[in-house]
C-alpha atoms as a PDB file:
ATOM      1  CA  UNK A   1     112.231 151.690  30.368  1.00  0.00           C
ATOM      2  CA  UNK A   2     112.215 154.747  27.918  1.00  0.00           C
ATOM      3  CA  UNK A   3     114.852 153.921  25.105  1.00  0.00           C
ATOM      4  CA  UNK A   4     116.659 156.183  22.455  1.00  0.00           C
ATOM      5  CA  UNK A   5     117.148 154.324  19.339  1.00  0.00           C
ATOM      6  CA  UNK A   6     119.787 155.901  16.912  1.00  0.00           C
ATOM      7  CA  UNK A   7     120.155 154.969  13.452  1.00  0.00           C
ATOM      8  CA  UNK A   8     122.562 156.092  11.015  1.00  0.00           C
ATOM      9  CA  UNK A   9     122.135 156.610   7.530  1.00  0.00           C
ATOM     10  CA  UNK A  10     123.230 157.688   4.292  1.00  0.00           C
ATOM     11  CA  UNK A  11     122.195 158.283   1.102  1.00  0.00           C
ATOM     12  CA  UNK A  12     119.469 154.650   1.776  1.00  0.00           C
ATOM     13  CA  UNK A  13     116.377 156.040   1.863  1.00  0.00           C
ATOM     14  CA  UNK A  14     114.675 152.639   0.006  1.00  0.00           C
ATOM     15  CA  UNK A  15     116.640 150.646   2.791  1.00  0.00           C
ATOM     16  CA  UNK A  16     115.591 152.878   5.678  1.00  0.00           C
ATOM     17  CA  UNK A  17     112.210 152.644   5.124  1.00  0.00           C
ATOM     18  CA  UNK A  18     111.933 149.210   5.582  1.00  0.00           C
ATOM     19  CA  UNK A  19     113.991 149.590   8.678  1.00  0.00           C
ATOM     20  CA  UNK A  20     111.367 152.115  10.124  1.00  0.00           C
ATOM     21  CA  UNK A  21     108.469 149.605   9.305  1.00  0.00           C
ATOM     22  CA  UNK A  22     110.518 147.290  12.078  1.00  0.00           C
ATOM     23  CA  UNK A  23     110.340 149.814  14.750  1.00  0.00           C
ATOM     24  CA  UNK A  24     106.642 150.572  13.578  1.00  0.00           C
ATOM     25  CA  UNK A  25     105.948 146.423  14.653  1.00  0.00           C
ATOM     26  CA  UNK A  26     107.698 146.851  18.064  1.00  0.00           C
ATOM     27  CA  UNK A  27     106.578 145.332  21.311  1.00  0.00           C
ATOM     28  CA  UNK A  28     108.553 147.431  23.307  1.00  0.00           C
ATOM     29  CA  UNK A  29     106.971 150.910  22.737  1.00  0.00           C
ATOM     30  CA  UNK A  30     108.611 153.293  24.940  1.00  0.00           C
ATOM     31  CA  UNK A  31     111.144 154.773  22.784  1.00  0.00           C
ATOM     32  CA  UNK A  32     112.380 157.739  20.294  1.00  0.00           C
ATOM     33  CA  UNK A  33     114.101 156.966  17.423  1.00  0.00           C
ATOM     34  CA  UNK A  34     116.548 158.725  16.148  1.00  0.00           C
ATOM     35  CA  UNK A  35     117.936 158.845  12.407  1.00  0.00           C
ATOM     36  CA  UNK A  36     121.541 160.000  12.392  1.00  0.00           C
ATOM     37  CA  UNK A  37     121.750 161.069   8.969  1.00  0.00           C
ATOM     38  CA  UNK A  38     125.977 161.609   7.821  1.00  0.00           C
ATOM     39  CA  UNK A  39     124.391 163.748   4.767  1.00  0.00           C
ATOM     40  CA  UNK A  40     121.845 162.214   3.078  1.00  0.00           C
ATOM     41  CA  UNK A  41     120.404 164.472   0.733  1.00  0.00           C
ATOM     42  CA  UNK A  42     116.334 165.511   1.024  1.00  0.00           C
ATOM     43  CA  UNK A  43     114.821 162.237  -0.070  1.00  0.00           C
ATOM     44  CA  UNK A  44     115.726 161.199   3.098  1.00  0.00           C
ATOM     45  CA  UNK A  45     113.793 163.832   5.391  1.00  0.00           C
ATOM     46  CA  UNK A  46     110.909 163.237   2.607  1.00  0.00           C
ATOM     47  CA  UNK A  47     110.755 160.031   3.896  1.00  0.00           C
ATOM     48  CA  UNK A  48     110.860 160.758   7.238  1.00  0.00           C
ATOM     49  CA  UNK A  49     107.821 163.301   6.812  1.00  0.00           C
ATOM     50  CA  UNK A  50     106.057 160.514   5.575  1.00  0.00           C
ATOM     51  CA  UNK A  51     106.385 158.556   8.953  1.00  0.00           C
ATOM     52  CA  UNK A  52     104.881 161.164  11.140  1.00  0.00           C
ATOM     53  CA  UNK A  53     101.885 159.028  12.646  1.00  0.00           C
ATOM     54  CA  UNK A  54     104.072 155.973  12.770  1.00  0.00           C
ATOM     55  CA  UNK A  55     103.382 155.627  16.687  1.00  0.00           C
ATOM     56  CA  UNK A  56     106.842 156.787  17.942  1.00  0.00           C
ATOM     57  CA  UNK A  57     108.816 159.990  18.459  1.00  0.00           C
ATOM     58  CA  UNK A  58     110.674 159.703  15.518  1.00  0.00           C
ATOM     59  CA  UNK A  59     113.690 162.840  15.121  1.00  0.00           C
ATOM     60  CA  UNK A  60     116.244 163.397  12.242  1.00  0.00           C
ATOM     61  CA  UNK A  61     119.336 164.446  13.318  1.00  0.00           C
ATOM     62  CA  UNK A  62     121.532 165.630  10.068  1.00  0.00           C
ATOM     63  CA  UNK A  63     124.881 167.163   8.870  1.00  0.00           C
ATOM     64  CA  UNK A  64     126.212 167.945   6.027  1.00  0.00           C
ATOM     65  CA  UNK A  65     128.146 165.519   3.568  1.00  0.00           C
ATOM     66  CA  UNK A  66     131.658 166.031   4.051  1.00  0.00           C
ATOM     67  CA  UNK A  67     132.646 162.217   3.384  1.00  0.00           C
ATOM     68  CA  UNK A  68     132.258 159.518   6.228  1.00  0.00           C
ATOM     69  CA  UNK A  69     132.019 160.896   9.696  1.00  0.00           C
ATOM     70  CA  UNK A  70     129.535 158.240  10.764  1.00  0.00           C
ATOM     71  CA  UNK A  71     130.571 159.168  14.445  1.00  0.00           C
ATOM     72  CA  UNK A  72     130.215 162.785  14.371  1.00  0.00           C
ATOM     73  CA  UNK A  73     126.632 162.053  13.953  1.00  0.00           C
ATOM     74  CA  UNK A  74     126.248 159.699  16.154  1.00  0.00           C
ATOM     75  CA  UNK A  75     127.797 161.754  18.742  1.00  0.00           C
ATOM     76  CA  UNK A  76     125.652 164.219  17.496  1.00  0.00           C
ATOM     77  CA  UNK A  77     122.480 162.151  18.496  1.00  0.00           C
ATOM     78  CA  UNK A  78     123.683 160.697  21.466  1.00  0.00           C
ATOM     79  CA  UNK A  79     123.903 164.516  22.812  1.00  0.00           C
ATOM     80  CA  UNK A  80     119.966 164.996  21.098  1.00  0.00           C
ATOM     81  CA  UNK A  81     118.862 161.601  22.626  1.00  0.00           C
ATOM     82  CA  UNK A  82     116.684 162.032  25.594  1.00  0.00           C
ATOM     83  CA  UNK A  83     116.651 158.189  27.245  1.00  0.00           C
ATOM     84  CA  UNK A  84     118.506 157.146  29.515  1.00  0.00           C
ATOM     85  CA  UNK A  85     119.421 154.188  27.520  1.00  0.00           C
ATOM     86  CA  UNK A  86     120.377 153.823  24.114  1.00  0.00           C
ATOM     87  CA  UNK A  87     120.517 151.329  21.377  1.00  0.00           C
ATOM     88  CA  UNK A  88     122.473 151.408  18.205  1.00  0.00           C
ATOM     89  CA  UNK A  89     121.691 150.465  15.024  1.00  0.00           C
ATOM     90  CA  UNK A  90     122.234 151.339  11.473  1.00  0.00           C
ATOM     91  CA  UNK A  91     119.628 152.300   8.730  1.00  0.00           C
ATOM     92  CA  UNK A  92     120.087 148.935   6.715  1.00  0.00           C
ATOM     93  CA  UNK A  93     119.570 146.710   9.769  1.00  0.00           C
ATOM     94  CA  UNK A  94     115.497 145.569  10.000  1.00  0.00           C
ATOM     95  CA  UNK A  95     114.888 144.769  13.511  1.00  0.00           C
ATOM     96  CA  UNK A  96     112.502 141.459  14.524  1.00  0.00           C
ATOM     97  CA  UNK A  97     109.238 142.806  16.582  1.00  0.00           C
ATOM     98  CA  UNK A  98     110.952 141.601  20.526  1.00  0.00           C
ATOM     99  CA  UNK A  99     114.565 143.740  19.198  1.00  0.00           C
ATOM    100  CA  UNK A 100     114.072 146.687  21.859  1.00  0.00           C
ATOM    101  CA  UNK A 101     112.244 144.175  24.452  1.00  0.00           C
ATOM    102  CA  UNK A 102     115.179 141.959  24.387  1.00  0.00           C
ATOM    103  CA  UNK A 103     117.689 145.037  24.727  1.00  0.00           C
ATOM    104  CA  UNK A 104     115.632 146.470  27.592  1.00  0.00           C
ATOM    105  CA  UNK A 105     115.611 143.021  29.531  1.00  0.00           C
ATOM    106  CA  UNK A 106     118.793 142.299  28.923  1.00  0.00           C
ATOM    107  CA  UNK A 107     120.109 145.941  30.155  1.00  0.00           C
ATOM    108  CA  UNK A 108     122.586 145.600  33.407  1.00  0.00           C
ATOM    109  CA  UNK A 109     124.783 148.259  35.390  1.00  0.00           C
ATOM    110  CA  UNK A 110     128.179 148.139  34.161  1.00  0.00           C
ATOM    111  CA  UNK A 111     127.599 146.477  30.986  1.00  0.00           C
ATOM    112  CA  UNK A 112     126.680 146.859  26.811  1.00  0.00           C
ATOM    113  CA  UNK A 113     124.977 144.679  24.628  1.00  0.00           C
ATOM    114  CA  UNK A 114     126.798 143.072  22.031  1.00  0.00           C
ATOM    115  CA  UNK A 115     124.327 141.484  19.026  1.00  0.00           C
ATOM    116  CA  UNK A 116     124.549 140.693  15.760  1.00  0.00           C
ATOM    117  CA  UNK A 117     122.487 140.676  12.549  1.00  0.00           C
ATOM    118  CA  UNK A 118     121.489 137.759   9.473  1.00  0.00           C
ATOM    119  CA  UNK A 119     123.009 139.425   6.454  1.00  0.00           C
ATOM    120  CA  UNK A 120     120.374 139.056   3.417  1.00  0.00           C
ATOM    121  CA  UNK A 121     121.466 138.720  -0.122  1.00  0.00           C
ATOM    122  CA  UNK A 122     120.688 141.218  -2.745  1.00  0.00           C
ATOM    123  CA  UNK A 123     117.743 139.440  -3.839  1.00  0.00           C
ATOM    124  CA  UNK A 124     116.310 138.785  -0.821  1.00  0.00           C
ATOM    125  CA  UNK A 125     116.904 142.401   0.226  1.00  0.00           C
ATOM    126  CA  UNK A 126     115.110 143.596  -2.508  1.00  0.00           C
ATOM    127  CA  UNK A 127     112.361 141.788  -2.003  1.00  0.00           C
ATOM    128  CA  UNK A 128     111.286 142.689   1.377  1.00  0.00           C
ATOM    129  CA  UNK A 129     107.870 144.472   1.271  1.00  0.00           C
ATOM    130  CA  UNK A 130     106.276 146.320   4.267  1.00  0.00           C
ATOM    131  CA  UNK A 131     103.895 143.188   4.597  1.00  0.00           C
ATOM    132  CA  UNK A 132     106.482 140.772   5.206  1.00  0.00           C
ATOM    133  CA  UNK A 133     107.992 143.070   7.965  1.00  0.00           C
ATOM    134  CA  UNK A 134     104.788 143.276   9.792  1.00  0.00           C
ATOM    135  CA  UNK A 135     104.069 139.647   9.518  1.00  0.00           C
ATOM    136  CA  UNK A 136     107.684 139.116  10.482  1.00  0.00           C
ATOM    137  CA  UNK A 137     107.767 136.827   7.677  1.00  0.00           C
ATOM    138  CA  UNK A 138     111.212 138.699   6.811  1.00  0.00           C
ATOM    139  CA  UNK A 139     112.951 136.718   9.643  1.00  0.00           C
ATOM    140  CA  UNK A 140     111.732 133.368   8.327  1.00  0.00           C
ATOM    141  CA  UNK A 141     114.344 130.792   7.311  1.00  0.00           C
ATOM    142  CA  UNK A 142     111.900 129.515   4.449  1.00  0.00           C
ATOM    143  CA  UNK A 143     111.005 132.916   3.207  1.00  0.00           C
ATOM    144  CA  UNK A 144     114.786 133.652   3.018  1.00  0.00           C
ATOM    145  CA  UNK A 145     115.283 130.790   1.421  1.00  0.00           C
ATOM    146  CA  UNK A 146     112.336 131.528  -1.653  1.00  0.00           C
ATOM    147  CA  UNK A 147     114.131 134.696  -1.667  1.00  0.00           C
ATOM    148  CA  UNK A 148     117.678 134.450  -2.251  1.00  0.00           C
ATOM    149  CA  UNK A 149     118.849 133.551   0.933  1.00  0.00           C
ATOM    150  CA  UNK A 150     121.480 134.940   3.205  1.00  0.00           C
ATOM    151  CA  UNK A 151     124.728 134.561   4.526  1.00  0.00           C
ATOM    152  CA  UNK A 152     125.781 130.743   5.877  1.00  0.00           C
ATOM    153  CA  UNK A 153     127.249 132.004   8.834  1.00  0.00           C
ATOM    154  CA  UNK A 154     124.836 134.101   9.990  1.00  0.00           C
ATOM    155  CA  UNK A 155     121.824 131.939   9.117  1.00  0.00           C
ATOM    156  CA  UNK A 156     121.862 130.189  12.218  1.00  0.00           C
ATOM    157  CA  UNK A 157     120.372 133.471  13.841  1.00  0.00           C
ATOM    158  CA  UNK A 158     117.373 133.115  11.986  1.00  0.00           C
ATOM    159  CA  UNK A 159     117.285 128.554  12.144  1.00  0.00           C
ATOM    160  CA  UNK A 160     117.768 128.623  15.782  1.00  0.00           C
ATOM    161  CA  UNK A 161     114.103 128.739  17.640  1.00  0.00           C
ATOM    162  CA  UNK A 162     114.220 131.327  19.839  1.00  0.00           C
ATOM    163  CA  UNK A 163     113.777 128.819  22.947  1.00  0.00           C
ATOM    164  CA  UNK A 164     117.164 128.113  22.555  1.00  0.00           C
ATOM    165  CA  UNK A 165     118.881 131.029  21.829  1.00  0.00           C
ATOM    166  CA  UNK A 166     119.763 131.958  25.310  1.00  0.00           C
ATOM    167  CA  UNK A 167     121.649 129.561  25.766  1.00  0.00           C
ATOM    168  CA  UNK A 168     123.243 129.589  22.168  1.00  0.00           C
ATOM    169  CA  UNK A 169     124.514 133.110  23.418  1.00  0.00           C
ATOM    170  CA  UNK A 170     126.123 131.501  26.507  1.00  0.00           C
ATOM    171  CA  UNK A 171     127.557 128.964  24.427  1.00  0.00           C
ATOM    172  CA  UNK A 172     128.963 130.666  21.325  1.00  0.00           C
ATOM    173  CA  UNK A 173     132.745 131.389  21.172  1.00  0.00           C
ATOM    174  CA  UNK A 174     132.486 134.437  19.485  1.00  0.00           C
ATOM    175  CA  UNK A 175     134.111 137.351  22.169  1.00  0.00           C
ATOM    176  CA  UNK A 176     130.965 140.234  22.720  1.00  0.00           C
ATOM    177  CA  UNK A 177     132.109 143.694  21.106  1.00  0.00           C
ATOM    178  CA  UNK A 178     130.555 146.729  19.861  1.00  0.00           C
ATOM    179  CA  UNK A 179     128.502 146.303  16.709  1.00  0.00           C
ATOM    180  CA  UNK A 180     127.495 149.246  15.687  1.00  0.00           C
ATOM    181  CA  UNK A 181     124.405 147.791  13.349  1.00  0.00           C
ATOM    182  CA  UNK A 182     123.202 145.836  17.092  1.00  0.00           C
ATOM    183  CA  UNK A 183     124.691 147.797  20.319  1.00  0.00           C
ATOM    184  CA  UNK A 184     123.213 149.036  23.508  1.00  0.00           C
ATOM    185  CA  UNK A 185     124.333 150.766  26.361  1.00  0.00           C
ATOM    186  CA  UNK A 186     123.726 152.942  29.323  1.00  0.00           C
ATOM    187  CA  UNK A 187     123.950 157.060  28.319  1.00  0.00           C
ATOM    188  CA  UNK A 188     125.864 157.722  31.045  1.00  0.00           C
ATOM    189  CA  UNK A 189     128.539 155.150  30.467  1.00  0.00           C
ATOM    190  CA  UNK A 190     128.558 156.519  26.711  1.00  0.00           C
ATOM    191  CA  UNK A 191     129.015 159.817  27.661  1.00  0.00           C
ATOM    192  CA  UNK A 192     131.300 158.870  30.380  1.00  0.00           C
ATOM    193  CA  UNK A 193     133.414 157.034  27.391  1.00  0.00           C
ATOM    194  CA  UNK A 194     132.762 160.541  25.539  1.00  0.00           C
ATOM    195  CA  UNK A 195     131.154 158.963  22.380  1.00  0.00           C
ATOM    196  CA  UNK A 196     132.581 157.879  19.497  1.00  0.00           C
ATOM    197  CA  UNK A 197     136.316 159.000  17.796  1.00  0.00           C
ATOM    198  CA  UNK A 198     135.337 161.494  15.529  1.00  0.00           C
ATOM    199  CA  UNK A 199     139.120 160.593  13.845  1.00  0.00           C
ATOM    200  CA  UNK A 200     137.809 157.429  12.803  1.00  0.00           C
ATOM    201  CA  UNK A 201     136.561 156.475   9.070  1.00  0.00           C
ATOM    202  CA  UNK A 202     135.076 153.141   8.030  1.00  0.00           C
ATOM    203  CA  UNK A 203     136.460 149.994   9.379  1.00  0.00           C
ATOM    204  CA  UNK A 204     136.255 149.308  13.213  1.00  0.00           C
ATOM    205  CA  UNK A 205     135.402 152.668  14.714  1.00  0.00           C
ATOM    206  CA  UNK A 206     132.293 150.982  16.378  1.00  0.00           C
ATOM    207  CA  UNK A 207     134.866 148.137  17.535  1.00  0.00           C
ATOM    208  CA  UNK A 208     137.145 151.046  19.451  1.00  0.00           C
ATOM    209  CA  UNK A 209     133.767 152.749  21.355  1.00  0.00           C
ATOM    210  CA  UNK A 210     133.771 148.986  23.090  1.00  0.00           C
ATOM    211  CA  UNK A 211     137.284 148.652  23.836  1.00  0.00           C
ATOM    212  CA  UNK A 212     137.204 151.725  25.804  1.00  0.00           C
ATOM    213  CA  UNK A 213     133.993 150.796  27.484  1.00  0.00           C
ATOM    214  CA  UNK A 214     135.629 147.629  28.535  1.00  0.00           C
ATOM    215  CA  UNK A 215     138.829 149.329  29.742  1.00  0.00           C
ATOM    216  CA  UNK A 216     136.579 151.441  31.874  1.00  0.00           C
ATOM    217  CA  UNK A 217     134.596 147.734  33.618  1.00  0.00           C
ATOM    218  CA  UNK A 218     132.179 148.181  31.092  1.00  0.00           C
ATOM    219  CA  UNK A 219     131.994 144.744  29.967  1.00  0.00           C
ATOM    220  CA  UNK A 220     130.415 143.144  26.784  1.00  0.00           C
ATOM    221  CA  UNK A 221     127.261 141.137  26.878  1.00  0.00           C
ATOM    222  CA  UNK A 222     126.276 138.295  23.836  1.00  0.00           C
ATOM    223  CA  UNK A 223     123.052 138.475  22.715  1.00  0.00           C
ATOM    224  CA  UNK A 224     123.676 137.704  18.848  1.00  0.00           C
ATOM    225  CA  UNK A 225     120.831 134.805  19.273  1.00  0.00           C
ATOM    226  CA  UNK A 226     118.546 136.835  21.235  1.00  0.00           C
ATOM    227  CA  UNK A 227     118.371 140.323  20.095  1.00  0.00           C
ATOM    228  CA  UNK A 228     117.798 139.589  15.820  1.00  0.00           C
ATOM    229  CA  UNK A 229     117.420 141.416  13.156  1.00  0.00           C
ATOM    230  CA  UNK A 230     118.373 141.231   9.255  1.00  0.00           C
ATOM    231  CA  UNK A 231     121.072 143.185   7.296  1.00  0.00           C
ATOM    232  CA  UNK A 232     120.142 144.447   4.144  1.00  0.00           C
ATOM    233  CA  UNK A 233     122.639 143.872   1.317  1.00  0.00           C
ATOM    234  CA  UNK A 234     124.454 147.055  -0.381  1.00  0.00           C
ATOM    235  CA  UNK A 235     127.606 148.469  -1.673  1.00  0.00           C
ATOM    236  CA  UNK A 236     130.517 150.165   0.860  1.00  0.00           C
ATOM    237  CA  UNK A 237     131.997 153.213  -1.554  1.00  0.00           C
ATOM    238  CA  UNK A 238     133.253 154.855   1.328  1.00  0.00           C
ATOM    239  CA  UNK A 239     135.702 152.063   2.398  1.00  0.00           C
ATOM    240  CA  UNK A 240     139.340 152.758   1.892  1.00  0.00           C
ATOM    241  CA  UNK A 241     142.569 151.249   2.801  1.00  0.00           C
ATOM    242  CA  UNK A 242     143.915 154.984   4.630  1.00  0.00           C
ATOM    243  CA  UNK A 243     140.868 154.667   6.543  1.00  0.00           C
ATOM    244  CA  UNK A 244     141.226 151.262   7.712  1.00  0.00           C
ATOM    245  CA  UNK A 245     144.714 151.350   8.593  1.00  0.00           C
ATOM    246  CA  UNK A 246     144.289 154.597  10.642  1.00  0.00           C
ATOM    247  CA  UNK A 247     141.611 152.851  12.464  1.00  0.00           C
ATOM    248  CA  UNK A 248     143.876 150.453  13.870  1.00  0.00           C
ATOM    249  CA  UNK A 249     146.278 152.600  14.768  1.00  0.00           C
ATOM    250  CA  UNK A 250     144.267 154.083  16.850  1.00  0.00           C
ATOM    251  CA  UNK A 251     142.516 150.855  18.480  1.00  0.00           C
ATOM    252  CA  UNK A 252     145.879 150.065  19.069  1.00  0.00           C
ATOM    253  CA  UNK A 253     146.808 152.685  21.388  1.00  0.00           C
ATOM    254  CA  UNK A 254     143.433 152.359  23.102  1.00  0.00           C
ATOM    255  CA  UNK A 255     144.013 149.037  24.121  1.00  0.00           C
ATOM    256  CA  UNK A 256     147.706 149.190  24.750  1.00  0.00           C
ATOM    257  CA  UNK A 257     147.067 152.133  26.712  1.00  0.00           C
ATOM    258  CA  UNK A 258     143.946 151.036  28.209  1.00  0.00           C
ATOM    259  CA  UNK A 259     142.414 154.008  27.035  1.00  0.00           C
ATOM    260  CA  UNK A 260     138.962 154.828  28.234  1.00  0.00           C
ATOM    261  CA  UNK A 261     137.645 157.849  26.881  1.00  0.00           C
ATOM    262  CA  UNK A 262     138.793 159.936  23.542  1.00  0.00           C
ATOM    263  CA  UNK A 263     139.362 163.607  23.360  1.00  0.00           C
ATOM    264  CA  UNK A 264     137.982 163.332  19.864  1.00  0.00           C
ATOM    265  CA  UNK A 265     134.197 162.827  20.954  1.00  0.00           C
ATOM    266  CA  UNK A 266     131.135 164.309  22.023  1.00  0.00           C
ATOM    267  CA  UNK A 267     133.143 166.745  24.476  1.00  0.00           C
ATOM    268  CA  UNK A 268     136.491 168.302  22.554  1.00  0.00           C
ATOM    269  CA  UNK A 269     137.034 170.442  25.011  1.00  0.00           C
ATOM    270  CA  UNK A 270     141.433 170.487  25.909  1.00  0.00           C
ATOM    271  CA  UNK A 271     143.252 172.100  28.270  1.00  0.00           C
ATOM    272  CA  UNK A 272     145.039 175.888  28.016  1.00  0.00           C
ATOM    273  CA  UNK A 273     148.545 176.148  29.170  1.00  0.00           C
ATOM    274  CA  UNK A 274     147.279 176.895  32.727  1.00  0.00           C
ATOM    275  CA  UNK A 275     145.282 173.765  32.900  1.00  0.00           C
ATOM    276  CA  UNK A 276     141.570 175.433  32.162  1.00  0.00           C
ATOM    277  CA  UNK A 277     139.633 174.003  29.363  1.00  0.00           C
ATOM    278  CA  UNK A 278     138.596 175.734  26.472  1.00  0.00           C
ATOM    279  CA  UNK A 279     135.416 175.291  24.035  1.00  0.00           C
ATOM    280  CA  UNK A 280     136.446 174.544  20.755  1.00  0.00           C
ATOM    281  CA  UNK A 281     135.350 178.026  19.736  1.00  0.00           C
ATOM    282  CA  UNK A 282     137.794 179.751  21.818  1.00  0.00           C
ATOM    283  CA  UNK A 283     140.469 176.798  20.276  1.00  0.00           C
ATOM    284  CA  UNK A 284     139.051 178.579  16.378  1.00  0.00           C
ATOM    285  CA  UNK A 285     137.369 175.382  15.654  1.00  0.00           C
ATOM    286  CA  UNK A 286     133.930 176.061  13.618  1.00  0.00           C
END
């Protein structure tokens, strides 16, 4: 299975690199990555220059910074992407070596993969070297530990031996959504959802995405256990109350009214007064 992998970014290049060095230690090697970039400025195509014989199709997809539009450019990507199924994550999220070999297992018609990540501390964040990530010594409870640690409720992902996680993922009570930092998902059934709401700041626009997948009989899979990566620690100075609460207004009408796709995606295309549609060009949108 060929996979598109889309990460976003911004203004991380130190964290993204030592995301790339997890896709360099892959098992799974048919796939593209790539970086959705909300405005980063050009450290952050330096670095990608520097990863030109890392052994996949690696593309930077990029727009300017005009404050958080995180899904603009991920819509954005998902119309560059080229597989026919895509996985989601974010530029601060290292994945373990089996990530995109558990995602492409794990794929089903009429469903999306909902994982999760072990969030590191500063310290330990910090402290991750390309070495570790190749030796996968990163998702080590012990070398966590020596490190700084992580988060208590999300060690388990990294205590529980992977012979059990299966049926950890059955078991857990936690409901599957869309996590943007660990997501997957037919490209048809994205674009048939129309993306991401392009309305939406920080706070739960990922969240949304799923609920309309779900209203369509797209239904959320667990693999929090299975699919595992680490979350890199950092500060969120684009997260503001206005944002937030106009997040869940809109999640609110999605669900109430069962919404399923969003005129505020990857098509914005709306109907004249005699029912055509017109581009937003022709609507004097730039």
């Amino acid at each position: 299975m060929f996979i598109s992998v889309i990460v976003s970014t911004y203004q991380s290049p130190e964290w993204l690199e030592k995301v790339l060095w997890g896709y360099m230690a892959q098992t799974h090697r048919e796939f593209e990555l790539l970086v959705a970039d909300d405005g980063s400025s050009p450290e952050t195509a330096q670095l990608l220059d520097r990863f030109g014989d890392s052994g996949f199709r690696l593309r930077h997809v990029w727009q300017p910074d005009r404050g958080f539009r995180k899904s603009r450019i991920l819509n954005k990507a998902v119309r560059a992407s080229r597989g026919g199924y895509l996985v989601f994550s974010d530029g601060d999220c290292i994945p373990r070596a089996d990530f995109l070999a558990v995602h492409a297992s794990l794929a089903r018609k009429d469903r999306f993969l909902s994982g999760g990540c072990a969030r590191l501390s500063r310290a330990a964040s910090l402290a991750v070297g390309q070495a570790d990530v190749a030796a996968q010594r990163v998702f080590s409870p012990s070398w966590v530990r020596a490190r700084g640690g992580c988060d208590l409720k999300s060690a388990a992902k990294l205590v529980l031996p992977r012979s059990a996680a299966p049926l950890a993922d059955r078991l857990t009570t936690t409901r599957p959504t869309w996590n943007g930092g660990n997501a997957s998902s037919w490209r048809k059934d994205v674009l048939a959802a129309n993306g991401f709401d392009e309305r939406m700041g920080y706070g739960g626009e990922d969240r949304e995405f799923g609920e309309r997948l779900e209203n369509a009989g797209v239904r959320g899979v667990q693999i929090r256990y299975r699919a595992a990566c680490v979350h890199l620690d950092h500060d969120r100075g684009y997260k503001t109350l206005d944002a937030i609460n106009q997040n869940k207004a809109i999640r609110q009408r999605t669900r109430s009214e069962r919404r399923t796709w969003t005129p505020h995606g990857i098509d914005q295309r709306q109907p004249d007064s005699a029912g055509r549609e017109r581009t937003p060009q022709q609507r004097g949108h730039r």
